[in-house]
N, C-alpha and C. Protein backbone atom coordinates (compact mmCIF):
# COMPACT_ATOMS: atom_id res chain seq x y z
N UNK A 1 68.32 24.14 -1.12
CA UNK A 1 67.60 22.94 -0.96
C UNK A 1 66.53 23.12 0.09
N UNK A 2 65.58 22.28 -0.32
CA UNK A 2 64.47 22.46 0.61
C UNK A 2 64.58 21.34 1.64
N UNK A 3 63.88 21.52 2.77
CA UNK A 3 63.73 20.02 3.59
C UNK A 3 62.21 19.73 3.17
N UNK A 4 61.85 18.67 3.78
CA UNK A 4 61.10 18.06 3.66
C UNK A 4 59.81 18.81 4.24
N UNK A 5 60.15 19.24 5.22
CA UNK A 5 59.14 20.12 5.77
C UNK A 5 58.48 21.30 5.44
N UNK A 6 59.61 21.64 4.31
CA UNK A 6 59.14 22.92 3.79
C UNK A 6 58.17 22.61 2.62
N UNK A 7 58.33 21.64 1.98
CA UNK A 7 57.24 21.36 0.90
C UNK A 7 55.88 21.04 1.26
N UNK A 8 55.40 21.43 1.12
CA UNK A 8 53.44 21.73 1.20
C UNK A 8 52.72 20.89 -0.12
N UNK A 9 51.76 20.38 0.44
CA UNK A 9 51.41 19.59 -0.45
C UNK A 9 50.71 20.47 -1.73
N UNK A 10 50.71 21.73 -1.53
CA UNK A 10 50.47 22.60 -2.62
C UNK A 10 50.99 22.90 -3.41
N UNK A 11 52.45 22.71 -3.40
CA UNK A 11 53.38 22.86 -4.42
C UNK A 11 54.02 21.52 -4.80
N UNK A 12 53.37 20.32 -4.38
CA UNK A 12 53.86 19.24 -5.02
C UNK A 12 52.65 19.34 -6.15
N UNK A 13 51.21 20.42 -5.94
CA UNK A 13 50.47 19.82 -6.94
C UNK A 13 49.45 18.58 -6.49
N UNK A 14 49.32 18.68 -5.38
CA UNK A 14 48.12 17.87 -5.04
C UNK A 14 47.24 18.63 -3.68
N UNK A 15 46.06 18.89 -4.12
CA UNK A 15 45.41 19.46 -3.76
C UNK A 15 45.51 18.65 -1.78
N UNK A 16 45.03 19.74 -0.99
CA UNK A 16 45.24 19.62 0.34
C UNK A 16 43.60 19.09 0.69
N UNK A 17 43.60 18.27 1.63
CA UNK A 17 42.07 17.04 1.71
C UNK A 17 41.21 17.83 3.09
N UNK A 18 39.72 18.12 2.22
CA UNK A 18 38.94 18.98 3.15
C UNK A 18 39.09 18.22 4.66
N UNK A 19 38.86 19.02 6.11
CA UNK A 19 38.65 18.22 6.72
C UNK A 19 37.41 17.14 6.66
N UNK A 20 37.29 16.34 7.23
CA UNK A 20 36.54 14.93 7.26
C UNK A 20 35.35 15.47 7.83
N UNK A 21 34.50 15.29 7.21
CA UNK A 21 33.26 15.71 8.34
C UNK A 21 32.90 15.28 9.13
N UNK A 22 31.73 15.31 9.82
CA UNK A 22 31.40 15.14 11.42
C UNK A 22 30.44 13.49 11.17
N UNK A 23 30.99 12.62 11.44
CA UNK A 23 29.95 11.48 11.80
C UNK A 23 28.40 11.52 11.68
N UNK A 24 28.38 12.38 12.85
CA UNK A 24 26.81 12.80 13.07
C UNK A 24 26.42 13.45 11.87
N UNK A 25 26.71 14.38 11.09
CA UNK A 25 26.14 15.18 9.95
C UNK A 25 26.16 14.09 9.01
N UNK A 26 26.93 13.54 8.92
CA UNK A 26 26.72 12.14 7.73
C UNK A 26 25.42 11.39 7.82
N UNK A 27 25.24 10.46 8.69
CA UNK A 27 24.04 9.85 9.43
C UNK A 27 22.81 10.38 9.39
N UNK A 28 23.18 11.59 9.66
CA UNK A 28 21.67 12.42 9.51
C UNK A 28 20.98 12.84 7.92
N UNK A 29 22.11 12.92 7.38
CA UNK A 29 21.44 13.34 5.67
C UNK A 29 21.40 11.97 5.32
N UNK A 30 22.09 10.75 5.55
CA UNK A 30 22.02 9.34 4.87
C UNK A 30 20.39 8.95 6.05
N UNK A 31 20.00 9.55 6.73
CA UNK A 31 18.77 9.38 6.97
C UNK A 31 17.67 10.10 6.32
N UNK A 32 18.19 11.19 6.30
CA UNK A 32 17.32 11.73 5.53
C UNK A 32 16.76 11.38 3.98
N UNK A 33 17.93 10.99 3.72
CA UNK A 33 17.83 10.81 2.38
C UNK A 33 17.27 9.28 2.06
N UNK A 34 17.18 8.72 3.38
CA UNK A 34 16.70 7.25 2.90
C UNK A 34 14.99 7.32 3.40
N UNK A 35 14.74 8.57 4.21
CA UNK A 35 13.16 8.58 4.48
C UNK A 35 12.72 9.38 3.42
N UNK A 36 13.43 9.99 2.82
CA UNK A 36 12.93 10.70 1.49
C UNK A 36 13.10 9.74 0.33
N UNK A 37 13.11 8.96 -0.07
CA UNK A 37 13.21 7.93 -0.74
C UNK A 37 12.18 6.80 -0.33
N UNK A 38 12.20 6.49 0.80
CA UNK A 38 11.25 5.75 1.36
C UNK A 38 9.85 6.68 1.04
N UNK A 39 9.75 7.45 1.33
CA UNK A 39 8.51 8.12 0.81
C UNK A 39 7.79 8.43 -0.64
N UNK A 40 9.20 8.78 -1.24
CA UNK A 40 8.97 8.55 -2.88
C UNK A 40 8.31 7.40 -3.30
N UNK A 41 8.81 5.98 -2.79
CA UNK A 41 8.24 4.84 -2.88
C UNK A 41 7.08 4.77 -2.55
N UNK A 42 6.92 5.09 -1.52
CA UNK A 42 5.22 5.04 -1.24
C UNK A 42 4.91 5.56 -2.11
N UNK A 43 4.41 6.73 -2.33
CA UNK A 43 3.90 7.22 -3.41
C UNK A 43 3.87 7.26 -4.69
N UNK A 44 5.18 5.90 -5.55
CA UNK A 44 5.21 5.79 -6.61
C UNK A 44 4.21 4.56 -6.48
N UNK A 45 4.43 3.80 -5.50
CA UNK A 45 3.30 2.40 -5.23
C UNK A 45 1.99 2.66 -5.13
N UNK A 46 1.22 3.51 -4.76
CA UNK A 46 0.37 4.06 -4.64
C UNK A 46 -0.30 4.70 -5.67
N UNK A 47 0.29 5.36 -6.33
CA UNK A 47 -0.13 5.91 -7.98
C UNK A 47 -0.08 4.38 -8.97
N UNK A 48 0.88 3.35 -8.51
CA UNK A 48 0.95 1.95 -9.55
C UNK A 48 -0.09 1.39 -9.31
N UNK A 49 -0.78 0.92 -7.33
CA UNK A 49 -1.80 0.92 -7.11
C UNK A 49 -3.74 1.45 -7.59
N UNK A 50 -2.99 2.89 -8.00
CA UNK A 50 -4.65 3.30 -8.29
C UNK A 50 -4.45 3.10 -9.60
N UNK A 51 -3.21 3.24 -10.28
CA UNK A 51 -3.12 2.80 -11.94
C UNK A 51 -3.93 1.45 -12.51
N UNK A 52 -3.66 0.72 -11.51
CA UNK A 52 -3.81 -0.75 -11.52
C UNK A 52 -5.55 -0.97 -11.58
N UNK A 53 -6.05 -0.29 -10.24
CA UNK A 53 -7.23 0.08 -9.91
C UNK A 53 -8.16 0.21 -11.02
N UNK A 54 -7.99 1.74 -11.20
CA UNK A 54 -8.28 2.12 -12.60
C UNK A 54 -8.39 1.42 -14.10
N UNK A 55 -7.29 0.65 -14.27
CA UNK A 55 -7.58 -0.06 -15.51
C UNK A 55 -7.94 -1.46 -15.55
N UNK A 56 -8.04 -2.22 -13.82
CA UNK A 56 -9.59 -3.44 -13.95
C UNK A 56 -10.94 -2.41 -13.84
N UNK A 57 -10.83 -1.33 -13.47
CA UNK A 57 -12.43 -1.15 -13.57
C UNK A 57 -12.80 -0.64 -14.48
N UNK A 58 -11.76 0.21 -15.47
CA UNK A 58 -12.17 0.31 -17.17
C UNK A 58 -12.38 -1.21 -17.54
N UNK A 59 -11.59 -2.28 -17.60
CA UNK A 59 -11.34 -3.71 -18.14
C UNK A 59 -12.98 -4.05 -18.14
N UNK A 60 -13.53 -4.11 -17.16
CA UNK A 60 -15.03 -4.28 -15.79
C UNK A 60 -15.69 -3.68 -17.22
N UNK A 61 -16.21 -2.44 -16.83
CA UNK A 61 -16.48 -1.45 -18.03
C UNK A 61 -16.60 -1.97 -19.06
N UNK A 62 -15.91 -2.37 -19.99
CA UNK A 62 -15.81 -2.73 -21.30
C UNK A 62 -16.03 -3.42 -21.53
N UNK A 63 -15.90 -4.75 -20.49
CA UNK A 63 -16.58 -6.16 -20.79
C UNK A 63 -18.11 -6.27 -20.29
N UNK A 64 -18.23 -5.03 -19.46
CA UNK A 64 -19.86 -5.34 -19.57
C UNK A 64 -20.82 -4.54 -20.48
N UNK A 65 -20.10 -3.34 -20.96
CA UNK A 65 -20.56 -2.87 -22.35
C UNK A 65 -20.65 -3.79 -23.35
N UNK A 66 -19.36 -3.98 -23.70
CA UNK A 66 -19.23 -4.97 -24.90
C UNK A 66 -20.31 -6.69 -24.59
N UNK A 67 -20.92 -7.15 -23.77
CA UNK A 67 -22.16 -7.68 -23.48
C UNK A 67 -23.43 -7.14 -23.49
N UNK A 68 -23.49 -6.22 -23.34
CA UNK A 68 -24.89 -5.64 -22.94
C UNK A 68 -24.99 -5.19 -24.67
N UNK A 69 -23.86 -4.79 -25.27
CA UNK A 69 -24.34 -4.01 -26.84
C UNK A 69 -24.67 -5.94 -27.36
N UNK A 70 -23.95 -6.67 -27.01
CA UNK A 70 -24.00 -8.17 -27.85
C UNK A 70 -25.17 -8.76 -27.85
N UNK A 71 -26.19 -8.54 -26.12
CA UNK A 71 -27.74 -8.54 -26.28
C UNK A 71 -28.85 -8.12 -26.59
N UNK A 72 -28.10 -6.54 -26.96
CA UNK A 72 -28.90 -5.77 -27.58
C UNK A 72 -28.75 -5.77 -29.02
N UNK A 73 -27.86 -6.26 -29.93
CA UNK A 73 -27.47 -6.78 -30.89
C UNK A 73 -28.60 -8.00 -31.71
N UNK A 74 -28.21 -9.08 -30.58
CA UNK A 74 -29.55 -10.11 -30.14
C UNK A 74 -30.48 -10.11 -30.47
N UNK A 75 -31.13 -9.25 -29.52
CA UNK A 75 -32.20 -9.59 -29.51
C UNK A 75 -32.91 -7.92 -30.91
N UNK A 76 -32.44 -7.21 -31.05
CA UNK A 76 -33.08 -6.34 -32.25
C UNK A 76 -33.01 -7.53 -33.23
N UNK A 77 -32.11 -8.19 -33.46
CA UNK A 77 -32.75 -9.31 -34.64
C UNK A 77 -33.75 -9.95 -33.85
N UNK A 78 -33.80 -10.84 -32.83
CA UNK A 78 -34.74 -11.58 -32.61
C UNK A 78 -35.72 -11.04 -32.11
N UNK A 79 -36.08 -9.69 -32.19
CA UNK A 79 -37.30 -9.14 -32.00
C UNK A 79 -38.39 -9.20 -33.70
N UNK A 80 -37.63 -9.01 -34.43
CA UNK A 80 -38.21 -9.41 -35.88
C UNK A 80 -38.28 -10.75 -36.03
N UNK A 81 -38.19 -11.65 -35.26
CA UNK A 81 -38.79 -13.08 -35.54
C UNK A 81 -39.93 -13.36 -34.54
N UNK A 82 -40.65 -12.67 -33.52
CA UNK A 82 -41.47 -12.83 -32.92
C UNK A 82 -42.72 -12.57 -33.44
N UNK A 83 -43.05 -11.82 -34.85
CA UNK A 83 -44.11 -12.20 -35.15
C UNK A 83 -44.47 -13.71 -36.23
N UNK A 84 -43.27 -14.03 -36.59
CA UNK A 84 -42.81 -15.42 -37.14
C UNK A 84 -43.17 -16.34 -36.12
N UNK A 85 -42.87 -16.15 -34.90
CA UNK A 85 -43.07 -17.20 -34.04
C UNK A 85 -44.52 -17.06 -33.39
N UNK A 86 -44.98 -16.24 -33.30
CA UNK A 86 -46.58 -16.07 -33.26
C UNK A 86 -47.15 -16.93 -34.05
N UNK A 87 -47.31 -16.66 -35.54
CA UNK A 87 -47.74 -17.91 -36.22
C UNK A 87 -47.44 -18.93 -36.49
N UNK A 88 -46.40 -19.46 -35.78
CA UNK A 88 -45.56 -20.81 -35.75
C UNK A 88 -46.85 -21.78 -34.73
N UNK A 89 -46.92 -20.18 -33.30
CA UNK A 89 -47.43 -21.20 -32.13
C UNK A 89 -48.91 -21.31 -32.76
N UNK A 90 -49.59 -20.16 -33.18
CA UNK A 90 -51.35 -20.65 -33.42
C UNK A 90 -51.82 -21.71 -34.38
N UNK A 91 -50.28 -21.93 -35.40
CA UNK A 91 -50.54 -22.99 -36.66
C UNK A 91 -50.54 -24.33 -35.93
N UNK A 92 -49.39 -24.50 -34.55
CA UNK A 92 -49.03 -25.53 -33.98
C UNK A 92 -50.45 -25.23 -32.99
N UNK A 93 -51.27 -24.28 -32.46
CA UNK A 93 -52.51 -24.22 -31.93
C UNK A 93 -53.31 -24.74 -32.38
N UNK A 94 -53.69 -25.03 -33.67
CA UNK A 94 -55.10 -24.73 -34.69
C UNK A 94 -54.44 -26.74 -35.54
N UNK A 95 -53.59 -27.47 -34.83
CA UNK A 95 -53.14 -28.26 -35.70
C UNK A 95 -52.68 -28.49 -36.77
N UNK A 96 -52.13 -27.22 -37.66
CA UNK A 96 -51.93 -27.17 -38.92
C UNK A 96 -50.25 -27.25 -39.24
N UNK A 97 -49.78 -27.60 -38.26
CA UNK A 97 -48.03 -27.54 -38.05
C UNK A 97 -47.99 -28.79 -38.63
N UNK A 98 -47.53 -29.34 -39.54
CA UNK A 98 -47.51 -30.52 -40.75
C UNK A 98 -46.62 -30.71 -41.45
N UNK A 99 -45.43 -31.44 -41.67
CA UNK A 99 -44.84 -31.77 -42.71
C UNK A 99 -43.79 -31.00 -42.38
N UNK A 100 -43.08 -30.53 -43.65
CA UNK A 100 -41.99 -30.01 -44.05
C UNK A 100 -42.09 -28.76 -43.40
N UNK A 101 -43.33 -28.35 -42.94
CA UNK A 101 -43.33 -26.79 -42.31
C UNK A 101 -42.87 -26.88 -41.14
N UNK A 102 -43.65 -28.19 -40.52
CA UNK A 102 -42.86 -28.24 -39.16
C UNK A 102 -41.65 -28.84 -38.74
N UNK A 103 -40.97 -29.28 -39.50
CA UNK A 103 -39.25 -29.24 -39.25
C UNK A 103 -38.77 -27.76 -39.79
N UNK A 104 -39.27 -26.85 -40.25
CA UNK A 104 -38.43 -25.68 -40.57
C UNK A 104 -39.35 -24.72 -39.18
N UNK A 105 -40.18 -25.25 -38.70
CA UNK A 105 -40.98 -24.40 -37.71
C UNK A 105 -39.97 -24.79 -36.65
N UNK A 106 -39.85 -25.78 -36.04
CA UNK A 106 -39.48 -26.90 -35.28
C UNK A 106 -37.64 -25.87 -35.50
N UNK A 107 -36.66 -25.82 -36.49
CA UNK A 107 -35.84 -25.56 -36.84
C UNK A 107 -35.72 -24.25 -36.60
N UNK A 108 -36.58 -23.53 -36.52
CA UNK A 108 -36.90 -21.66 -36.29
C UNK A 108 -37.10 -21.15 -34.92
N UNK A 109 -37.78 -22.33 -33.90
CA UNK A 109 -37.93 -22.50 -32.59
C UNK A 109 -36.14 -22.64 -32.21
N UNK A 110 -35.90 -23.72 -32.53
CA UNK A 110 -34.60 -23.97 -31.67
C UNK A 110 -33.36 -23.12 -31.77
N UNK A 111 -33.13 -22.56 -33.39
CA UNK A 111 -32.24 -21.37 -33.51
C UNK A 111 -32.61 -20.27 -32.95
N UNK A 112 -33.78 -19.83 -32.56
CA UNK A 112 -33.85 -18.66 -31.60
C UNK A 112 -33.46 -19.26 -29.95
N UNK A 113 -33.89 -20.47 -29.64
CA UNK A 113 -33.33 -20.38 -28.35
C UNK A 113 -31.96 -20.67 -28.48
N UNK A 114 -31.07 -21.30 -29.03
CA UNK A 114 -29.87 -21.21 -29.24
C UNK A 114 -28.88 -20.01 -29.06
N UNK A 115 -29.68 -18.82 -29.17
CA UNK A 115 -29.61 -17.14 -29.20
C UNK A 115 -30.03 -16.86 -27.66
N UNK A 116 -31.04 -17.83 -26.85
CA UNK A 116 -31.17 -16.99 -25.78
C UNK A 116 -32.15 -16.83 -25.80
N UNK A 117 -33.33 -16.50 -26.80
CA UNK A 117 -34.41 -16.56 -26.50
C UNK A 117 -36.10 -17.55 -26.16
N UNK A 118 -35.94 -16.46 -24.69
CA UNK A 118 -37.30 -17.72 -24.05
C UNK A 118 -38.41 -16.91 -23.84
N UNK A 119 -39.52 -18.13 -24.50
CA UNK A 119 -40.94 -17.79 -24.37
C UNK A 119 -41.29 -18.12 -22.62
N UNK A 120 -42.11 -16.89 -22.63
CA UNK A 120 -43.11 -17.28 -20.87
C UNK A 120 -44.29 -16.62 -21.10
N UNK A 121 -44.93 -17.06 -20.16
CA UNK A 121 -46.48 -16.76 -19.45
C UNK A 121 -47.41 -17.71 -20.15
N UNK A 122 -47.51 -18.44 -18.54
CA UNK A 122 -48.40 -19.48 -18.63
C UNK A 122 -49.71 -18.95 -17.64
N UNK A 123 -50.41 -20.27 -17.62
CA UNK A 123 -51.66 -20.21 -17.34
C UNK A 123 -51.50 -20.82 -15.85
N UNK A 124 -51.84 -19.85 -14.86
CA UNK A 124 -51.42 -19.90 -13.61
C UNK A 124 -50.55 -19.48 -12.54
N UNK A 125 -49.59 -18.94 -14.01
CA UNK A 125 -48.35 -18.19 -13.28
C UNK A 125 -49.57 -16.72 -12.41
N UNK A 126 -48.26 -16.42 -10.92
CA UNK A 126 -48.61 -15.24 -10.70
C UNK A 126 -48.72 -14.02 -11.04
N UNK A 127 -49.37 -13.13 -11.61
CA UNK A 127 -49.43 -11.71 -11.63
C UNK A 127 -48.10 -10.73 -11.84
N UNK A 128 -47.54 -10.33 -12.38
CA UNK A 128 -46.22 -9.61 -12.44
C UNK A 128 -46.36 -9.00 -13.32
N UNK A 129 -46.40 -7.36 -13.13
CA UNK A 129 -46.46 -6.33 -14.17
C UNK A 129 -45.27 -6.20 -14.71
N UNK A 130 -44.36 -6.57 -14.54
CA UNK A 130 -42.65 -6.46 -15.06
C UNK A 130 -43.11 -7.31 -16.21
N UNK A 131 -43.82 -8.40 -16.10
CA UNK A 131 -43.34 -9.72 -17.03
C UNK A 131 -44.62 -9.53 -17.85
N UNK A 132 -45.97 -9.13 -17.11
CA UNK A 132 -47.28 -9.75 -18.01
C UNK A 132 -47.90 -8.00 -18.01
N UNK A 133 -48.34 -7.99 -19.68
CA UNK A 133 -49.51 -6.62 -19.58
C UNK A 133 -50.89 -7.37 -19.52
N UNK A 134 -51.52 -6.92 -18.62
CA UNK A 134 -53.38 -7.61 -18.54
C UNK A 134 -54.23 -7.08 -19.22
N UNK A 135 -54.59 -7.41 -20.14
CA UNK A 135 -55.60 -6.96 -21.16
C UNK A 135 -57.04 -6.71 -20.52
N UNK A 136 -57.21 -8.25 -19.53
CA UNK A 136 -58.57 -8.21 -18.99
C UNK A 136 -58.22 -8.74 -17.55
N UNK A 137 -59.26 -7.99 -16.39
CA UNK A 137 -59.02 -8.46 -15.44
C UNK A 137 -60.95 -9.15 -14.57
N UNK A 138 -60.73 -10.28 -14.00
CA UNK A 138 -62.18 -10.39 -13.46
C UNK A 138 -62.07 -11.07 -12.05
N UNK A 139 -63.26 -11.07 -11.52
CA UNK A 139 -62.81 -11.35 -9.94
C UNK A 139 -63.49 -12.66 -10.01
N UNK A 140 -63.18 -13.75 -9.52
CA UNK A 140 -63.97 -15.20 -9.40
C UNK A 140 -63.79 -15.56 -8.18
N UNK A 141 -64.97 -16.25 -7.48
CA UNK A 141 -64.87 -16.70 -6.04
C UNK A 141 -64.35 -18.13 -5.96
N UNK A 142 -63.96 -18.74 -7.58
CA UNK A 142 -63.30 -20.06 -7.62
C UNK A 142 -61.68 -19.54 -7.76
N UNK A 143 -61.10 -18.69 -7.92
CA UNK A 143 -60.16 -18.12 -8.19
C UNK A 143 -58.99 -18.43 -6.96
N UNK A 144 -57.48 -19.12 -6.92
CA UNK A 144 -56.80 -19.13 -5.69
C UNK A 144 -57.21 -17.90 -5.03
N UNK A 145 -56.75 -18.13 -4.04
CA UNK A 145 -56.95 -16.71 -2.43
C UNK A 145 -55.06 -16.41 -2.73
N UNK A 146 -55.14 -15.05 -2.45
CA UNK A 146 -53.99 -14.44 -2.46
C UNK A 146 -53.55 -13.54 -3.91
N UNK A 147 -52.36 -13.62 -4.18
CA UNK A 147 -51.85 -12.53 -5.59
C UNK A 147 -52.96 -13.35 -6.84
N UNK A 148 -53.24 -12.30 -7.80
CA UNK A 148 -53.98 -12.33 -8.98
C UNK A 148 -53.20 -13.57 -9.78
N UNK A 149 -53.75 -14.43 -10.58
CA UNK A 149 -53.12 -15.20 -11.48
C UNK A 149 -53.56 -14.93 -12.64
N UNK A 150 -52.40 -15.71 -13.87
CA UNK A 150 -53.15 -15.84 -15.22
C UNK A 150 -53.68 -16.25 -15.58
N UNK A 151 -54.87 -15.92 -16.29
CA UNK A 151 -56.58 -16.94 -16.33
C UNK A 151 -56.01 -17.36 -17.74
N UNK A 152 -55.71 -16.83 -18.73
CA UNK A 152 -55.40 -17.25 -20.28
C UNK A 152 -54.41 -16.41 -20.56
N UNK A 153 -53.55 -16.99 -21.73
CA UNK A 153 -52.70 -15.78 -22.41
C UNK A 153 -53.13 -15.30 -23.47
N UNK A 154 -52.82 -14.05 -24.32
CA UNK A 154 -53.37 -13.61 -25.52
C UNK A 154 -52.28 -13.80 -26.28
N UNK A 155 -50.58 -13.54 -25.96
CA UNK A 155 -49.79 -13.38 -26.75
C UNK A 155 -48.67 -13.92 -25.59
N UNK A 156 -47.87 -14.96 -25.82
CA UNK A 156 -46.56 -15.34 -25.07
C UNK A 156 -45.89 -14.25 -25.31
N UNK A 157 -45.31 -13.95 -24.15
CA UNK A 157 -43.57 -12.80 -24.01
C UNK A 157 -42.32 -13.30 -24.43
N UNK A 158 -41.38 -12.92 -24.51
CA UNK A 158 -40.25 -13.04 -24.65
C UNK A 158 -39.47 -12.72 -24.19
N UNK A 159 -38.29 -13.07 -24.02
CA UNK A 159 -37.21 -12.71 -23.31
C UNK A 159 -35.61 -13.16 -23.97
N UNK A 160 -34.94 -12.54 -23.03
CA UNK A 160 -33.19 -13.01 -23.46
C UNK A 160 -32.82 -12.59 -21.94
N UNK A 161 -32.44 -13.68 -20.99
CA UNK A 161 -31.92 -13.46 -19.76
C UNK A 161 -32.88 -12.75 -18.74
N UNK A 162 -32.33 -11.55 -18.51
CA UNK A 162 -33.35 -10.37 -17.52
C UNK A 162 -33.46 -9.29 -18.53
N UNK A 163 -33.57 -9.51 -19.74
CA UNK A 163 -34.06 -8.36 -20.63
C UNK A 163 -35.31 -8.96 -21.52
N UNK A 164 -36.39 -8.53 -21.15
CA UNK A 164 -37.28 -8.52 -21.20
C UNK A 164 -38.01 -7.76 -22.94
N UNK A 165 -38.50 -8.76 -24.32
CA UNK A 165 -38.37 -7.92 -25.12
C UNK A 165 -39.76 -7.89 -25.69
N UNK A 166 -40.87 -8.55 -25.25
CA UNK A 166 -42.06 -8.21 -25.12
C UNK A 166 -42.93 -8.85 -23.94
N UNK A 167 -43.92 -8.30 -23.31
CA UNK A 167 -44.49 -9.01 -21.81
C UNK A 167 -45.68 -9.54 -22.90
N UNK A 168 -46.22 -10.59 -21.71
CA UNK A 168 -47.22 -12.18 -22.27
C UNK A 168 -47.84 -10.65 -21.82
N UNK A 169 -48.73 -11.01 -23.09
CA UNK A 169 -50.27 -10.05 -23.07
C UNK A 169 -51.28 -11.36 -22.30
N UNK A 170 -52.19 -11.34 -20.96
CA UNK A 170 -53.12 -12.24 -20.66
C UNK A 170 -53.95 -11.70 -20.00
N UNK A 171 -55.26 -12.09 -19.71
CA UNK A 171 -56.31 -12.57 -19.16
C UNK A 171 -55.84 -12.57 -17.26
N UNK A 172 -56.31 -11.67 -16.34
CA UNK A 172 -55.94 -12.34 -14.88
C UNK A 172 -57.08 -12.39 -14.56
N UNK A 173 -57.25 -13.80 -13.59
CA UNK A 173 -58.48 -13.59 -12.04
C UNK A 173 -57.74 -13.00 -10.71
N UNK A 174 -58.34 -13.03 -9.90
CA UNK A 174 -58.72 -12.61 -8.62
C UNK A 174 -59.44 -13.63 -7.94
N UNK A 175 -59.25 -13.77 -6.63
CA UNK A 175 -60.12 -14.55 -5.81
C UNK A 175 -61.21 -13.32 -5.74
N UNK A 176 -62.74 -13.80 -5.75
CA UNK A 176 -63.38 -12.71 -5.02
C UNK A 176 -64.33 -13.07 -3.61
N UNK A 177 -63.46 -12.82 -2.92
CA UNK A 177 -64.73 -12.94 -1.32
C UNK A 177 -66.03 -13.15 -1.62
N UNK A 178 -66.75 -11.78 -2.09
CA UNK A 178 -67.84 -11.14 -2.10
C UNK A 178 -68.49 -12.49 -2.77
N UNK A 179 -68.34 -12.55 -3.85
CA UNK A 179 -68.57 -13.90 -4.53
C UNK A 179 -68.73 -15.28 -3.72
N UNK A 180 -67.71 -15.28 -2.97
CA UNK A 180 -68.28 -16.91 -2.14
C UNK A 180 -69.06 -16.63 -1.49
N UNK A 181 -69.29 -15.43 -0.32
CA UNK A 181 -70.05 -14.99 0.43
C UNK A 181 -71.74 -15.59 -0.03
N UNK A 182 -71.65 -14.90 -1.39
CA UNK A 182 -73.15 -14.72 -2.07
C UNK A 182 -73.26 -16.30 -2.53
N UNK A 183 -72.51 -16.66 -2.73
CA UNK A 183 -73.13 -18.40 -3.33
C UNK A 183 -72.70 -19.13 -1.91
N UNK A 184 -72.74 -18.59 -0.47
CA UNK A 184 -72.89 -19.28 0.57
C UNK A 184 -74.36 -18.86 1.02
N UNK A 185 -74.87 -17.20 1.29
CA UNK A 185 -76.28 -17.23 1.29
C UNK A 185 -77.20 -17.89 0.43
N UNK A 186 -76.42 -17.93 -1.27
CA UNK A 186 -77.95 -18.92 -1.94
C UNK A 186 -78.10 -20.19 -1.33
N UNK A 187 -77.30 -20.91 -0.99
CA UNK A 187 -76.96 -22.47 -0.80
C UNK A 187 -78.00 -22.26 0.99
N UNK A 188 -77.59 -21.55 1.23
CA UNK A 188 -78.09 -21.58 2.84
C UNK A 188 -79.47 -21.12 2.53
N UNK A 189 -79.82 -20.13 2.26
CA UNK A 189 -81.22 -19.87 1.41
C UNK A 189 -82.19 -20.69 0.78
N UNK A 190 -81.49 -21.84 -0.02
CA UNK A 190 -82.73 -22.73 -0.67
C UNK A 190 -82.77 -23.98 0.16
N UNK A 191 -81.65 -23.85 1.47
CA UNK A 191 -82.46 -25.13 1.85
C UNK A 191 -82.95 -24.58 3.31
N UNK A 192 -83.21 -23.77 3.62
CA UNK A 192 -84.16 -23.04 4.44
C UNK A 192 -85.43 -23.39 4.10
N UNK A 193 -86.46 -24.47 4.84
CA UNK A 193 -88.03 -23.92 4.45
C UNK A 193 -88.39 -22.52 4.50
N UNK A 194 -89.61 -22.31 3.42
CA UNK A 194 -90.14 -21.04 3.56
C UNK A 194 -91.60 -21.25 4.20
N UNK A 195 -91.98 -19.83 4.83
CA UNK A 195 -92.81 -19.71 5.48
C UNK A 195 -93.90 -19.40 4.45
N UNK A 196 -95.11 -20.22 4.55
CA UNK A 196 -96.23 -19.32 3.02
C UNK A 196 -97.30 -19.64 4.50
């Protein structure tokens, strides 16, 4: 018979229990392992971050493509109605806009602006090579003082927003100095007596 003492927990068949480890060594890998994790996070947030980033400024992208092709869409049709609307304005110039023509004239005007498109260049506006090509330019001493204006138009421009799809062909003045100058010596000149 055995005593009690003599049996080992090895021969009952149950394995003998490592010692316990050290406190401190525990603590230190459950730190470790939670700043290594903590770091993973950052950096999974950070990649979700630029993910995020990335697909409003494709979103950005696409919605301002998909606009810019919709005005350019636009206006290539409504560039083929501008010589339609040329003779809309000289018939409505010349008084001949009458009747049944001018509710479908009248009707042809408003469905293009409905689209966006606006007529400019008037008579007076300032000078702007973006907006107006000058066919003719002349200097007048009745002319405002300062930037060139439009003396007449030849052909209204067009537009859709800030896209620009033909410039007002016109006519500019100029103030000209030189000019008042000289019709201030005639004026001072003829009422000068002369010496005979």
């Amino acid at each position: 018979m055995t005593s009690e003492r003599d049996v080992t927990p090895e021969a009952e068949g149950v394995p003998e229990q490592e010692a316990a480890p050290a406190p401190e060594a525990t603590a230190q890998e459950e730190e470790l392992a939670a700043s290594d994790l903590a770091r993973q996070l950052a950096e999974r947030t950070l990649d979700l971050q630029r993910l995020q980033a990335e697909y409003v400024n494709y979103k950005r992208r696409v919605d301002r493509d998909r606009e810019v092709q919709r005005v350019n869409a636009t206006a290539s049709v409504l560039v083929s109605f501008l010589p339609v609307l040329d003779d809309i304005g000289r018939a409505r110039d010349h008084g001949e806009l009458e009747g049944g023509f001018k509710a479908v004239a009248d009707s042809l005007v408003q469905a293009t602006s409905a689209h966006g498109l606006e007529p400019f260049g008037k008579h007076g506006d300032v000078f702007d090579p973006m907006l107006h090509e000058a066919l003719m330019h002349r200097l007048d001493a009745d002319a405002p003082e300062g930037e060139p204006t439009v003396d007449a138009i030849m052909q209204v421009g067009y537009r859709i927003g800030d896209k620009i799809l033909r410039p007002a062909r016109v006519s500019v003045v100029e103030h000209d100095p030189a000019g008042e100058a000289e019709a201030t010596s005639e004026v001072d000149g003829a009422s000068e007596p002369t010496a005979e």
